[in-house]
Protein backbone atom coordinates (compact mmCIF):
# COMPACT_ATOMS: atom_id res chain seq x y z
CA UNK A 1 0.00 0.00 0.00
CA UNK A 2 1.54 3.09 -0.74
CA UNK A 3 2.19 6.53 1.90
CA UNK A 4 -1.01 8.34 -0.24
CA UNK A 5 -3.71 5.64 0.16
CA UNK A 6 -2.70 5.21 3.65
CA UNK A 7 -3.14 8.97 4.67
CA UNK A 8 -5.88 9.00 2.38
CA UNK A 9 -7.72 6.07 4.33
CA UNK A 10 -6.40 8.26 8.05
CA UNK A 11 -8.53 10.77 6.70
CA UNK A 12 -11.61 8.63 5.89
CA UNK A 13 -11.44 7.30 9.44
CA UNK A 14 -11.05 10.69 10.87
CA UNK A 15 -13.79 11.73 9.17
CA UNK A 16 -16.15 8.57 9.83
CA UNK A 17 -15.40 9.18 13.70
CA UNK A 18 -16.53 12.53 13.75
CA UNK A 19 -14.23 14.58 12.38
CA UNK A 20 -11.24 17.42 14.46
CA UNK A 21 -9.85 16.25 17.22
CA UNK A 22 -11.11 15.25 20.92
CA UNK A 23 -9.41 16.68 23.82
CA UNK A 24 -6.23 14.99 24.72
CA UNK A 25 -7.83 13.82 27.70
CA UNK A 26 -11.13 12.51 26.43
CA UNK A 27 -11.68 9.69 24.09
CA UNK A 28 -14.88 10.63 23.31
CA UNK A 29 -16.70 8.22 25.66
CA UNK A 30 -18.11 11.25 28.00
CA UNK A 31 -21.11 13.22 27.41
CA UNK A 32 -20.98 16.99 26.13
CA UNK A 33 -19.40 19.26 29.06
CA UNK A 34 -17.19 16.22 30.67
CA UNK A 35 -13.46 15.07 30.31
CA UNK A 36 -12.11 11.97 31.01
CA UNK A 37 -10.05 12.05 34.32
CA UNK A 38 -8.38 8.89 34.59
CA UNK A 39 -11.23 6.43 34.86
CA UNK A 40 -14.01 8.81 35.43
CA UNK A 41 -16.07 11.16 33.46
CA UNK A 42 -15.73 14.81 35.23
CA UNK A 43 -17.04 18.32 34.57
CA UNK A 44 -15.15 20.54 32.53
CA UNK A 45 -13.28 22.17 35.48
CA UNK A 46 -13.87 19.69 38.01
CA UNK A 47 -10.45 17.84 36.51
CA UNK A 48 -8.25 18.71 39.79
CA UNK A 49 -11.05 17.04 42.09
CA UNK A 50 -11.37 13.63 42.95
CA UNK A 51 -14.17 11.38 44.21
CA UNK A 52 -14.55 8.32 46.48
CA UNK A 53 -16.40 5.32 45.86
CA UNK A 54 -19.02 4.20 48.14
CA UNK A 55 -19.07 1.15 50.41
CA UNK A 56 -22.14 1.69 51.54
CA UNK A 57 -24.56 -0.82 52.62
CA UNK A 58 -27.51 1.29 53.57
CA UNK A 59 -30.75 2.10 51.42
CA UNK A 60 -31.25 1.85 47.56
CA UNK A 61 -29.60 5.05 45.95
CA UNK A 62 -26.86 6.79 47.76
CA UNK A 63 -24.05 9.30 46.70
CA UNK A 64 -20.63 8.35 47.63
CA UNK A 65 -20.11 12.02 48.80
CA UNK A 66 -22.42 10.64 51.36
CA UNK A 67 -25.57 13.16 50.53
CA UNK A 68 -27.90 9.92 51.17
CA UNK A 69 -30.83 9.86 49.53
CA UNK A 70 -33.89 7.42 51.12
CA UNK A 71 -35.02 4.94 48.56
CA UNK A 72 -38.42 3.88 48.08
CA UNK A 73 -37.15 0.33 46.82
CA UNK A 74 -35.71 -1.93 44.23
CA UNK A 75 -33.25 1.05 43.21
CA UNK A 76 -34.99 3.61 42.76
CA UNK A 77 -34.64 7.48 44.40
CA UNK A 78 -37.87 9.79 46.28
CA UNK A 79 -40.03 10.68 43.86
CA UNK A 80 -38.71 14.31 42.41
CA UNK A 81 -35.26 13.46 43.60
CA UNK A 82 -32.73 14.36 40.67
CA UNK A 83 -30.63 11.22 39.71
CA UNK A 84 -27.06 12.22 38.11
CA UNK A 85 -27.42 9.38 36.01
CA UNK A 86 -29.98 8.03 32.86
CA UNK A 87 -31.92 6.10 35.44
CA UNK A 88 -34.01 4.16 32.87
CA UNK A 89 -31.22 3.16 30.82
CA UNK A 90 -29.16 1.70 34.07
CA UNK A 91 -32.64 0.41 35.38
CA UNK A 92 -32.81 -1.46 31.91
CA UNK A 93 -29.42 -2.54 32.62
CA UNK A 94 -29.80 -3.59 35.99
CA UNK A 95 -32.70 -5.55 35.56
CA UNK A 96 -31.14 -7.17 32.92
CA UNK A 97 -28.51 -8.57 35.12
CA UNK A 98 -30.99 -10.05 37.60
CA UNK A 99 -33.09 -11.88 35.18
CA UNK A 100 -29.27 -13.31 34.11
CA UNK A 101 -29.08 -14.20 37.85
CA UNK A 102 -31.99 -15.61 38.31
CA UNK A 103 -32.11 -17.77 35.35
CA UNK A 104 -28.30 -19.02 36.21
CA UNK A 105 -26.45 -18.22 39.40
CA UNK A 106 -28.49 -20.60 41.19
CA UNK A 107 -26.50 -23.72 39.80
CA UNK A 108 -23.44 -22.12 40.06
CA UNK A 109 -20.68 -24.84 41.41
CA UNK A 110 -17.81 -25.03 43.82
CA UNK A 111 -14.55 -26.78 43.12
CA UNK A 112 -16.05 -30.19 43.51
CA UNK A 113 -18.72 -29.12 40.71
CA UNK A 114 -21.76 -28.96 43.08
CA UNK A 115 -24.34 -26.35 43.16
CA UNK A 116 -24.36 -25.69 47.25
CA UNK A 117 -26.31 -22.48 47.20
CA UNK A 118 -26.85 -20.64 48.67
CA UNK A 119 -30.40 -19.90 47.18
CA UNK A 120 -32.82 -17.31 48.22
CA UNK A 121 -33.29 -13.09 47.89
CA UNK A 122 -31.02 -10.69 48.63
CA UNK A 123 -29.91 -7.05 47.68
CA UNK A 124 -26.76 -6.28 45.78
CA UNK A 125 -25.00 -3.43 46.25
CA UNK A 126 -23.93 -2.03 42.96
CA UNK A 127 -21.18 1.19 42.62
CA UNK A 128 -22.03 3.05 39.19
CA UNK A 129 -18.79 4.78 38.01
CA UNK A 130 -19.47 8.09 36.35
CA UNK A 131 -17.66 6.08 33.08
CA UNK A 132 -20.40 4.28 32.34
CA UNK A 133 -18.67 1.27 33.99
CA UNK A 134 -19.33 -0.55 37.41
CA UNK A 135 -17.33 0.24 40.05
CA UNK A 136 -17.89 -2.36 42.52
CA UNK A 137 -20.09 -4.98 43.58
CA UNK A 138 -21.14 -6.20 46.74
CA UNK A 139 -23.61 -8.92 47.76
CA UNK A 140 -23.82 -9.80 51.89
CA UNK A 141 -23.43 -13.22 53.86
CA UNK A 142 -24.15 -15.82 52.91
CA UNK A 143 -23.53 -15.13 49.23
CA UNK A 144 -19.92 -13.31 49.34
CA UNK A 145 -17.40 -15.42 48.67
CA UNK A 146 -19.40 -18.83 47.25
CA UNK A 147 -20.14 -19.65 43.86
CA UNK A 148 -23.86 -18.28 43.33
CA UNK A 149 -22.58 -14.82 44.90
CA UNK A 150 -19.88 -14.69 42.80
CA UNK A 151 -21.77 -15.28 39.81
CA UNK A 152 -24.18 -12.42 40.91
CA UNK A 153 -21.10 -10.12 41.24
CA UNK A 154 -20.14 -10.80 37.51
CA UNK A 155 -23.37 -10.17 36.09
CA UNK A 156 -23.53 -6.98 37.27
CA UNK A 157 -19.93 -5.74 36.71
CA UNK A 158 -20.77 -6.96 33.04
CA UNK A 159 -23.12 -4.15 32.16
CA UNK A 160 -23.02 -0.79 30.46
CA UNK A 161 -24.37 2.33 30.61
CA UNK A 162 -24.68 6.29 29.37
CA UNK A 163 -21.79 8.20 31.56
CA UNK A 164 -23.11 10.85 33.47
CA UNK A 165 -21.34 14.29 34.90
CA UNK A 166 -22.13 13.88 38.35
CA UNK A 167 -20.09 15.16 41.09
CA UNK A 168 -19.49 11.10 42.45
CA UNK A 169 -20.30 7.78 42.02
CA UNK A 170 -23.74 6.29 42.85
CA UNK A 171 -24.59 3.71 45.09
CA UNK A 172 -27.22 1.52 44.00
CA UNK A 173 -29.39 -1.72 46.13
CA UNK A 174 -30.51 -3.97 43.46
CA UNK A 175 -32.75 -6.62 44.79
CA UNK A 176 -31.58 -10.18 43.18
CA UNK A 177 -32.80 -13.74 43.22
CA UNK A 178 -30.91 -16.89 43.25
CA UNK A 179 -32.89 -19.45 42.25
CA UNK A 180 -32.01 -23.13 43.12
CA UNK A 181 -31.76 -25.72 40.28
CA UNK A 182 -34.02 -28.36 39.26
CA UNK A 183 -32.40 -31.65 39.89
């Protein structure tokens, strides 16, 4: 291939990917009025402050900058409480990942390449990184640490969603079933 076609094909993907170029610190992944600061998505100014992740194990939404915010269940935040996030997109996702729990956590197996449970409902405890990437995942005793809570973890570290310019991560309680398997 010769030095024209190849600048001449640099241009055609330059183009095709939306033309001048991003800031040197964004790769394009964060909406309009963020930059990319290290793994997270920050305000246009906000690029010399940094944010904690939460390991919070109290109600359904919470900020990591510790402004809690009561949830009414399942997720979700007060009614007329501002979320700094798409909540119906990360709802879709979320929800997605427990129906993938439900349908097969529950016959997870151990080393031995038995499904020992344990099965039942619990909440997860899910960090949303202002990348559009999961944080961290928590699920409580008795499922941290065995098979079925393990598999729960991966589910939900596994999904996607729109970044958002909040000021910190979220905190979010997802409620999850582990089913147990039909012999």
């Amino acid at each position: 291939m010769s030095k024209r076609t190849i600048t001449a094909l640099a241009a055609l993907a330059l183009v095709a990917c939306g033309g001048g170029a991003k800031q040197a610190d964004s790769p394009g992944t964060c909406p309009d009025g963020t930059v990319l600061k290290g793994a997270d998505c920050v305000p246009v100014g906000d690029e010399g402050s940094s944010a904690s992740t939460s390991g919070s194990s109290g109600g359904g939404v919470k900020k990591s900058d510790d402004d809690a915010k009561p949830a009414s269940g399942g997720g979700e935040p007060p009614a007329g409480a501002a979320t700094p996030y798409d909540k119906d997109a990360v709802d879709v996702e979320l929800k997605r990942a427990g129906r993938s729990i439900k349908a097969s956590c529950g016959s997870a197996t151990d080393d031995d390449g038995r499904a020992t449970g344990p099965w039942g409902t619990t909440k997860a405890n899910v960090v949303l990184g202002r990348n559009g990437h999961v944080k961290q995942v928590s699920v409580p005793a008795p499922y941290d640490g065995k098979p079925v809570g393990n598999c729960a973890v991966e589910a939900f570290r596994r999904i996607l969603f729109p970044p958002y310019a909040g000021s910190s991560d979220v905190a979010v309680d997802w409620d999850i079933e582990i089913v147990h398997p039909k012999p």
